[in-house]
Structures are given as C-alpha cells and as structure tokens.
N, C-alpha and C. Protein backbone atom coordinates (compact mmCIF):
# COMPACT_ATOMS: atom_id res chain seq x y z
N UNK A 1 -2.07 16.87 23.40
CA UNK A 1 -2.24 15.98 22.26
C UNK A 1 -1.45 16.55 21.08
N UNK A 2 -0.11 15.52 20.68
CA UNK A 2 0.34 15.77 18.93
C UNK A 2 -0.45 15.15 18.64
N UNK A 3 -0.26 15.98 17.04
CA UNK A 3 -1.30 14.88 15.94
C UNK A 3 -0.25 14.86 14.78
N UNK A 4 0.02 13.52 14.37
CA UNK A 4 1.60 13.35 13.49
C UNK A 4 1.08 13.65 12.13
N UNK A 5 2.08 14.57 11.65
CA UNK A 5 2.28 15.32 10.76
C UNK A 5 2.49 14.20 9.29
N UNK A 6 1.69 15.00 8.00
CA UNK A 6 2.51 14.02 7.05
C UNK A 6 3.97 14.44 6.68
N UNK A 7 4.66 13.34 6.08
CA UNK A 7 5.91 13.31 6.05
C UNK A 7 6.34 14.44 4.91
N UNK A 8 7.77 14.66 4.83
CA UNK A 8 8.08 14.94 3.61
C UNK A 8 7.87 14.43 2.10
N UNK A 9 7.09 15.37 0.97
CA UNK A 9 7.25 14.38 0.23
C UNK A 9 7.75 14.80 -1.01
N UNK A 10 8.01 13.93 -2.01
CA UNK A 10 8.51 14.07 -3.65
C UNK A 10 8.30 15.27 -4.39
N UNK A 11 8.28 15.70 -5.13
CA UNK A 11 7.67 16.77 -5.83
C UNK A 11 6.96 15.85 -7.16
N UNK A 12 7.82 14.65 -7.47
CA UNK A 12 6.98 14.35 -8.23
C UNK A 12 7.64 12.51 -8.43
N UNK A 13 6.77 11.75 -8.95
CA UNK A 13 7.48 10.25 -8.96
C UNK A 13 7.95 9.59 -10.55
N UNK A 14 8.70 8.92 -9.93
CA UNK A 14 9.50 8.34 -11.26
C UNK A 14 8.60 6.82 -11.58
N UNK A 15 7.78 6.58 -12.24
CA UNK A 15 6.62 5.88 -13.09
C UNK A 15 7.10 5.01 -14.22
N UNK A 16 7.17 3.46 -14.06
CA UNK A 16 7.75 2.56 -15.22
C UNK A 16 6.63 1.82 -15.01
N UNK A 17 6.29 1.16 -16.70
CA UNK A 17 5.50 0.42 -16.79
C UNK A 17 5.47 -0.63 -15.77
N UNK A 18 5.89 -1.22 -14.64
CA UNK A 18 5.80 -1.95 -13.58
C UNK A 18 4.91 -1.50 -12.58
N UNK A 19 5.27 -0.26 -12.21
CA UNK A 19 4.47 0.69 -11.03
C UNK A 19 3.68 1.47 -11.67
N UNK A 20 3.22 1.85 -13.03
CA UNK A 20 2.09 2.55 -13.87
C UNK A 20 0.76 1.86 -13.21
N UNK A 21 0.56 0.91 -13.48
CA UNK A 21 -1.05 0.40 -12.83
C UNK A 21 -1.34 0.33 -11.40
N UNK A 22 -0.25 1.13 -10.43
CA UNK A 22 -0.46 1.12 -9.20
C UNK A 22 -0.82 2.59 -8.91
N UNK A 23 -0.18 3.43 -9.72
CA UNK A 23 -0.36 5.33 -9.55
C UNK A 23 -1.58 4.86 -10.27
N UNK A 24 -1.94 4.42 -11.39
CA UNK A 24 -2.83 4.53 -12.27
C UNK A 24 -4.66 4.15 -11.34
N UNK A 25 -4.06 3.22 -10.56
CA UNK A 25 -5.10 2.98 -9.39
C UNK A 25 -5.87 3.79 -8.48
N UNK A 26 -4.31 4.35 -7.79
CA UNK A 26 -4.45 5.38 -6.82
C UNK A 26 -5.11 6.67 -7.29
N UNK A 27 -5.22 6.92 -8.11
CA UNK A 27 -5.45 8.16 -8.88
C UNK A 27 -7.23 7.90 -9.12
N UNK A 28 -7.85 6.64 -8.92
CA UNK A 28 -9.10 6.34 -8.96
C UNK A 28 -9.54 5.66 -7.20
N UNK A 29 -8.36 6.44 -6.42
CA UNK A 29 -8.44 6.11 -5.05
C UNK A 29 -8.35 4.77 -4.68
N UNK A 30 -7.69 3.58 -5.11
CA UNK A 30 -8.14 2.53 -5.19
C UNK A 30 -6.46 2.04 -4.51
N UNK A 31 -6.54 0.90 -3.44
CA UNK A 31 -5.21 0.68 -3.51
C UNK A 31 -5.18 -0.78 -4.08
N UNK A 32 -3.93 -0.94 -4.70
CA UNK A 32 -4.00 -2.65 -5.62
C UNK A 32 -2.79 -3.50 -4.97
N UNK A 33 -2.47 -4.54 -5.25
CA UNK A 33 -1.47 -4.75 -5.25
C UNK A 33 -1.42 -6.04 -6.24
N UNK A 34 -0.17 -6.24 -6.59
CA UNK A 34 0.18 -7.05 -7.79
C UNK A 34 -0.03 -8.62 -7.76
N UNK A 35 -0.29 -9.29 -8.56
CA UNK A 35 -0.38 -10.81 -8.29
C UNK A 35 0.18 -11.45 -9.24
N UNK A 36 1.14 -12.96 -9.46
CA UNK A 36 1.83 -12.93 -10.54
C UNK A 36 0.54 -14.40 -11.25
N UNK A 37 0.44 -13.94 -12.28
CA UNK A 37 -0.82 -15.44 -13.25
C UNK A 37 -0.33 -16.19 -12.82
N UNK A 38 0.75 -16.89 -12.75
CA UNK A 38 1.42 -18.21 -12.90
C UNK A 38 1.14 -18.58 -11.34
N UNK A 39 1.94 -18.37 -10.68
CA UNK A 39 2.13 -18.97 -9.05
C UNK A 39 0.64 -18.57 -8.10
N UNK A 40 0.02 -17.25 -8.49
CA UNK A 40 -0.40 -16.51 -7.15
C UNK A 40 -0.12 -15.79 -6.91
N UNK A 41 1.63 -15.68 -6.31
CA UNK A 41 1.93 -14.77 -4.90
C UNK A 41 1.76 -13.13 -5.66
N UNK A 42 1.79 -12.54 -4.08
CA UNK A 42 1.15 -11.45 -4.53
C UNK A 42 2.84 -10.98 -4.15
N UNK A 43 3.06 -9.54 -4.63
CA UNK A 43 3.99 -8.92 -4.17
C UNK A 43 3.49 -7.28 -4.18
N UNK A 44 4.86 -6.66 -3.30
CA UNK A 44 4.30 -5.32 -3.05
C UNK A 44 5.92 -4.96 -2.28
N UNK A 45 6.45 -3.98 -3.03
CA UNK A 45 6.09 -3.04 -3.97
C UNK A 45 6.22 -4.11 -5.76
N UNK A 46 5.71 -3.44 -6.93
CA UNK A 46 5.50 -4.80 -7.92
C UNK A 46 7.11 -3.96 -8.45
N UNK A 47 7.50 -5.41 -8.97
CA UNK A 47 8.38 -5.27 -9.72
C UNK A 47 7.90 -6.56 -10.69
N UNK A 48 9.47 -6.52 -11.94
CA UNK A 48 9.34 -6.76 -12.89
C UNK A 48 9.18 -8.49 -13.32
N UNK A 49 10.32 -9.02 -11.81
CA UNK A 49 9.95 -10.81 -12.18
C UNK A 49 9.25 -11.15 -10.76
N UNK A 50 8.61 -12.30 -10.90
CA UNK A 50 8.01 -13.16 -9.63
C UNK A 50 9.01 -13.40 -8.98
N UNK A 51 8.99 -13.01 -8.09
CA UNK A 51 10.21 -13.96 -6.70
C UNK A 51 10.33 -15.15 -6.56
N UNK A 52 8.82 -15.98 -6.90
CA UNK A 52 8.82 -17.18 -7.00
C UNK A 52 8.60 -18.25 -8.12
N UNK A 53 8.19 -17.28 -9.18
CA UNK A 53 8.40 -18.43 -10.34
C UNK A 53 9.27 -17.24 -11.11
N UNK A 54 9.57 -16.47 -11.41
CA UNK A 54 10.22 -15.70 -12.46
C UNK A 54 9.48 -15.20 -13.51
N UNK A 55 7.72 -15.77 -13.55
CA UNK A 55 7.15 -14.50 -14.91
C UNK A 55 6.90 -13.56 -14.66
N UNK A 56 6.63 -13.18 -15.51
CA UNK A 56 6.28 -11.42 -15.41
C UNK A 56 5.09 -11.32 -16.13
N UNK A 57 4.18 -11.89 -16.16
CA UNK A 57 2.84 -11.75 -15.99
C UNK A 57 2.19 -11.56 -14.76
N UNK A 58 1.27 -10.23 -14.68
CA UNK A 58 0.63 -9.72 -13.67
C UNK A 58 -0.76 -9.63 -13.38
N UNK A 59 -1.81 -9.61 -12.51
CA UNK A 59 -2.93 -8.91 -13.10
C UNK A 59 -2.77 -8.43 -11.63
N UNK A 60 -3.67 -7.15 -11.05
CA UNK A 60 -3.81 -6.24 -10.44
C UNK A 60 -5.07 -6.45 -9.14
N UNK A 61 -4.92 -6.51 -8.05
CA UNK A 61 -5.75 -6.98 -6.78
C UNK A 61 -6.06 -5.37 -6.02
N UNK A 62 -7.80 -5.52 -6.35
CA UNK A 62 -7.88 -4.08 -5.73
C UNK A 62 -8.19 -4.41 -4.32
N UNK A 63 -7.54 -4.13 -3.64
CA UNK A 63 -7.72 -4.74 -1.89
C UNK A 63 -8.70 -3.34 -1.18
N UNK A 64 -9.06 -3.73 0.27
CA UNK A 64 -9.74 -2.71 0.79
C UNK A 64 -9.65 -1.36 1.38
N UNK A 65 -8.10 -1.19 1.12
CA UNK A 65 -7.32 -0.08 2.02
C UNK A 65 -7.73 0.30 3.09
N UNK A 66 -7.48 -1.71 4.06
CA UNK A 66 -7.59 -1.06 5.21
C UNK A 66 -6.51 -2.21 5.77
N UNK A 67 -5.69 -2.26 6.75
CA UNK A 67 -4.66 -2.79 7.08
C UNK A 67 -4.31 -2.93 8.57
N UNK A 68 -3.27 -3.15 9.42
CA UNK A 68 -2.58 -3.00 10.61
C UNK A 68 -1.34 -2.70 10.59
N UNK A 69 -0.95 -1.62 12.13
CA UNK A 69 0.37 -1.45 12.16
C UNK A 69 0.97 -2.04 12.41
N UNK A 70 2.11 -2.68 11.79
CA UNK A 70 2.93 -4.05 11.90
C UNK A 70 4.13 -2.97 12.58
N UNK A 71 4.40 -1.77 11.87
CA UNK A 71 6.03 -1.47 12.65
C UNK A 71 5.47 -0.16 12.27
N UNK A 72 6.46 0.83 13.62
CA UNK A 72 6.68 1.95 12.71
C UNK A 72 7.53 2.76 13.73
N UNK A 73 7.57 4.22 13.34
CA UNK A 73 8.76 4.69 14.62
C UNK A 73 8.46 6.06 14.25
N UNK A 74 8.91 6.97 15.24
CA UNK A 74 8.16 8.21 15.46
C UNK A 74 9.39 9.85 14.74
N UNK A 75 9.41 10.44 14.08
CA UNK A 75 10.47 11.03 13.66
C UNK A 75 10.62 12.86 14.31
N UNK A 76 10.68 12.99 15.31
CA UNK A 76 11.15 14.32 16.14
C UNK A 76 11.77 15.33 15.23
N UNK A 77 12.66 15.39 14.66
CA UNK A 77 13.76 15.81 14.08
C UNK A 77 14.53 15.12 12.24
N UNK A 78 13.99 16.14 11.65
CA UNK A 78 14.03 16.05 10.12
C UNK A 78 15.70 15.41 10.26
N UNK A 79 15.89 14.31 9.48
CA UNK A 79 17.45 13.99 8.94
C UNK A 79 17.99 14.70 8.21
N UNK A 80 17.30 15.89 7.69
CA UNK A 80 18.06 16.62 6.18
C UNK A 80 17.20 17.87 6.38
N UNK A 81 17.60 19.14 6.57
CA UNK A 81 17.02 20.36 6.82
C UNK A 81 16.62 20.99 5.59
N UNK A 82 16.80 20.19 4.30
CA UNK A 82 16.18 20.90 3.22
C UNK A 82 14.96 20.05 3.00
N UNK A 83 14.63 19.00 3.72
CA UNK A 83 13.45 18.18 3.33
C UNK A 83 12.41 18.03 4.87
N UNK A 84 12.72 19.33 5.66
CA UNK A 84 12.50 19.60 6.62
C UNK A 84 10.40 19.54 6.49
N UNK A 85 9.68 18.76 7.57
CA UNK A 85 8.86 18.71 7.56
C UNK A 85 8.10 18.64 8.50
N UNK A 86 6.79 19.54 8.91
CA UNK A 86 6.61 19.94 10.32
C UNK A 86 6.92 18.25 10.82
N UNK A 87 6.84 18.03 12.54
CA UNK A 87 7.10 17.17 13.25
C UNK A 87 6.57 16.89 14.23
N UNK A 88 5.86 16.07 14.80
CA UNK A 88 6.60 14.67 14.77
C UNK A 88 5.71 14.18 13.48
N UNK A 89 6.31 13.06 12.59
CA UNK A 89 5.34 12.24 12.10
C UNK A 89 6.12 11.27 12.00
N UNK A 90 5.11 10.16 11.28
CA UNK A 90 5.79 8.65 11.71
C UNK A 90 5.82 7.42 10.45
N UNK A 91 6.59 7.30 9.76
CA UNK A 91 6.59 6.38 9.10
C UNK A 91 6.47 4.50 9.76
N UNK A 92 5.70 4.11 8.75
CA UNK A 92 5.17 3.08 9.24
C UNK A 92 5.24 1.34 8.13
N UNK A 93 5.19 0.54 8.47
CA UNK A 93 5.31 -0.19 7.26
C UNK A 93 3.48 -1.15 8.09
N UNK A 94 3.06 -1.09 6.74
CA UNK A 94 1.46 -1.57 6.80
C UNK A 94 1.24 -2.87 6.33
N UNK A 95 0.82 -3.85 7.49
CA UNK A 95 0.25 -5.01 7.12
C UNK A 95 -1.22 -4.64 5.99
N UNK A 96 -1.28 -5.21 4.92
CA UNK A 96 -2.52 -4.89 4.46
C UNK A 96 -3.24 -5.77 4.26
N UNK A 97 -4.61 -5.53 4.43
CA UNK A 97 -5.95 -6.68 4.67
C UNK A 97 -6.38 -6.73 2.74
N UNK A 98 -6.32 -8.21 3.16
CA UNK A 98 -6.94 -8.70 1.66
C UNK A 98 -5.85 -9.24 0.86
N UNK A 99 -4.91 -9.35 1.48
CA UNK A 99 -3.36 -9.58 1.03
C UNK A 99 -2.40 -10.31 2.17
N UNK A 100 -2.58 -11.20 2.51
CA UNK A 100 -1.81 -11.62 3.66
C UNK A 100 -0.38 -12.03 3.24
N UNK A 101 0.33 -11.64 4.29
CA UNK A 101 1.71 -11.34 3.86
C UNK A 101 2.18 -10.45 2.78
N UNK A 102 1.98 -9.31 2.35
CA UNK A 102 2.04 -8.02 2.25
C UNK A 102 2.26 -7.33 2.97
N UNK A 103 2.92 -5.98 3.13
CA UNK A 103 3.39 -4.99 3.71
C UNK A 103 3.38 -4.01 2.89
N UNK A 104 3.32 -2.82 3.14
CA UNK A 104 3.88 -1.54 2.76
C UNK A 104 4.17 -0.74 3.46
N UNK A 105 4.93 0.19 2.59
CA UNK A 105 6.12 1.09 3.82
C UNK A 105 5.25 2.89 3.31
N UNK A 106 5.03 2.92 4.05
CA UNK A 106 3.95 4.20 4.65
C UNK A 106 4.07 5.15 5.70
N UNK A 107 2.96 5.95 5.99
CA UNK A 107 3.49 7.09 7.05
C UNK A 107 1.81 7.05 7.53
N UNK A 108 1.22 7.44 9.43
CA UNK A 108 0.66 7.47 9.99
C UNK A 108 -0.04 8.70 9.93
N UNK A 109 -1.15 9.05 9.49
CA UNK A 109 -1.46 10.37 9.68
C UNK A 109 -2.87 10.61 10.41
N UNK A 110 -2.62 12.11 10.92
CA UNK A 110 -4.04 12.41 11.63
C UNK A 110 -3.85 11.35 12.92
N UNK A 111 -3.14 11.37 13.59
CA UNK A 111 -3.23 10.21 14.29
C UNK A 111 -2.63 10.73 15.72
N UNK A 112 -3.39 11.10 16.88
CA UNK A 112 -2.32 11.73 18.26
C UNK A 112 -1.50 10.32 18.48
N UNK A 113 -0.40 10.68 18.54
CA UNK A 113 1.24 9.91 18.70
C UNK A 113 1.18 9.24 19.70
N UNK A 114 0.53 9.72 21.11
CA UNK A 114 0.47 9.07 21.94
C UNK A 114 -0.56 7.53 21.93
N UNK A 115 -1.82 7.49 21.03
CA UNK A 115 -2.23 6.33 20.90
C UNK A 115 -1.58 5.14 19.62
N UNK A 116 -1.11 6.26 19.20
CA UNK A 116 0.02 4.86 18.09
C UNK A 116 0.43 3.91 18.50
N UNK A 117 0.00 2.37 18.27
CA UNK A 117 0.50 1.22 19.16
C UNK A 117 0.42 0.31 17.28
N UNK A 118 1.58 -1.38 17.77
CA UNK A 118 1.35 -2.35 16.57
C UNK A 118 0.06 -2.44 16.81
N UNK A 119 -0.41 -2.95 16.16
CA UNK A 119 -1.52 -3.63 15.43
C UNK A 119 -2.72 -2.78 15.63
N UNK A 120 -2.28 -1.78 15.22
CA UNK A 120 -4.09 -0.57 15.20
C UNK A 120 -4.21 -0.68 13.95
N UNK A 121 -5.78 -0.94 13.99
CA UNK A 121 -6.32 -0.79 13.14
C UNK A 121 -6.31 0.74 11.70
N UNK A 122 -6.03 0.71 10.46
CA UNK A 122 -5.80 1.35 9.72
C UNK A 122 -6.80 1.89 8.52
N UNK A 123 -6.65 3.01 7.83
CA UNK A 123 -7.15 2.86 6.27
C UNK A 123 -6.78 3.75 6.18
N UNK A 124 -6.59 3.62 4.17
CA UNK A 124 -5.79 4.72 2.96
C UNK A 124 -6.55 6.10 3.56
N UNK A 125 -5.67 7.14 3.64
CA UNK A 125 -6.13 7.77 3.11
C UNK A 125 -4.61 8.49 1.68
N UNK A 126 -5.67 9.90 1.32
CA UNK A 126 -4.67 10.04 -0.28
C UNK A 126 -4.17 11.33 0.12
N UNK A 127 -2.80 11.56 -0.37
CA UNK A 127 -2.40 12.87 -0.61
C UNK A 127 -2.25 13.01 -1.96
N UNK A 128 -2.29 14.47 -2.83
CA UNK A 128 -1.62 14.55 -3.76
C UNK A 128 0.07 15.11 -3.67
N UNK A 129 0.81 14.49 -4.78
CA UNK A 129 1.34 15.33 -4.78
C UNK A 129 1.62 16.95 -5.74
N UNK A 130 2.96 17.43 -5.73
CA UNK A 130 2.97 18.29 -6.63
C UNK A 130 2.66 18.27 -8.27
N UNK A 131 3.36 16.90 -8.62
CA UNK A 131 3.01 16.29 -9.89
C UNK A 131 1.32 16.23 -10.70
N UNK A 132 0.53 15.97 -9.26
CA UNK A 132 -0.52 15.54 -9.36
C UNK A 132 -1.12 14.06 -9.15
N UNK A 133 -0.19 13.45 -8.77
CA UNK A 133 -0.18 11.81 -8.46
C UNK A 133 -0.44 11.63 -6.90
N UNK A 134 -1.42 10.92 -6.64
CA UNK A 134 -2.00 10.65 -5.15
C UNK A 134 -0.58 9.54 -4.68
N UNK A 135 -0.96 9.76 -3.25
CA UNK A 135 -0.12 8.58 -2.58
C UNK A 135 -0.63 8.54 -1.49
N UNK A 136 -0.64 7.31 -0.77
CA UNK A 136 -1.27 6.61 0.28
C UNK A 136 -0.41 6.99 1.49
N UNK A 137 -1.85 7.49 2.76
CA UNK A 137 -0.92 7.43 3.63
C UNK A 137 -2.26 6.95 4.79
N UNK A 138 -1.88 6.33 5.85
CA UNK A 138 -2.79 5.31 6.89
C UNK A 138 -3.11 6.78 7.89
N UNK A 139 -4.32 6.19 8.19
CA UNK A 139 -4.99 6.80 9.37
C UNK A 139 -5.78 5.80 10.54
N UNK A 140 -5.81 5.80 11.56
CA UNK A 140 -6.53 5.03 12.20
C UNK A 140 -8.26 5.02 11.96
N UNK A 141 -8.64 3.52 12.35
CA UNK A 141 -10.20 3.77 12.26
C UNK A 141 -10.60 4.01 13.23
C-alpha cells in the first residue's frame, strides 16, 4: 500500500481583493465559492467579472467541502528537482457538492493510490502553509 503524498507547495500566496474572501474563509476552515448578485452563476476560481453577465458584484457560498473525483492523474517523478516532493501524489480537479458545475483543481491526500478511481467520494481537508494561509486538499470518505 502507497499512500499519496501532499504535493509541493508555495511558501506563501499572492492575495487580491478577488481571492481575499476565499483565504479569508479557509482560514475559518470553511470552503466558499463565489456567486455573481446579478445572474447566479457561481464561479470558481473567483475572479473579477461574471462570465455571464459582466458584474462584479459577489456574495460568497459556504458549500460543504465535500465533492467527487471528476479527473486526476498520479505524479511518480517531480517535474522540477528544486520543488521536489516526496512521491507519488496526485493532483486532482474536484467536482464540488453544493455547487453544481464547479470544479476545483486540487491534490488527493491520505489516500492508497491504488483505490483512487473518478467519482470517489471526497472532503476538504486543510494544510497550512509557510505564510500561514490554509489550503484545501481532498481526502476520501
């Protein structure tokens, strides 16, 4: 039995009032994702205009951080030997529940490699980083 490793990560993140109320979340363990007043749609990762109407009025959807594996792929061998990180682990992009049609792009953890299949069942868990800013990474239920 592997058990996939977390990935390499940041030392610390670059934070604009767009993505502030999403660290600002996580940091109260909470995962959100963005919704625009005007239309609805939700988006993820948030940026600054609606895709579909163009405001930029937001308010903030605390969902359940729990999701499915829509994709992901298994990484043997670091691409860059200075960002070298034990191995195997697996980046993943996460259907998330409470948000349909959403995704996020994530990494699998605690998880033996060999039962990693689409659509397993998921939830947040948090790392910190060096900065001190949590970030989400999936574990099976």
């Amino acid at each position: 039995m592997t058990l996939l490793s977390r990935p390499p990560l940041p030392k610390s993140l670059s934070v604009d009032i767009w993505t502030a109320p999403f660290w600002e979340a996580a940091q109260r363990y909470e995962l959100v994702v963005c919704r625009c007043v005007v239309c609805g749609r939700r988006r993820m990762p948030p940026s600054p205009f609606c895709p579909n109407c163009q405001s930029q009025t937001i308010l903030w959807d605390v969902l359940p951080g729990t999701g499915r594996v829509y994709s992901y792929t298994i990484v043997y061998q670091p691409a860059i030997a200075a960002n070298a990180a034990p191995v195997p682990y697996a980046p993943a992009v996460i259907a998330l529940d409470g948000a349909p049609g959403i995704r996020c792009i994530s990494a699998i953890v605690d998880c033996d490699e060999t039962r990693l299949v689409i659509d397993m069942p998921v939830r947040v868990v948090w790392q910190a980083l060096a900065d001190g800013h949590l970030t989400a990474f999936f574990t099976p239920i």
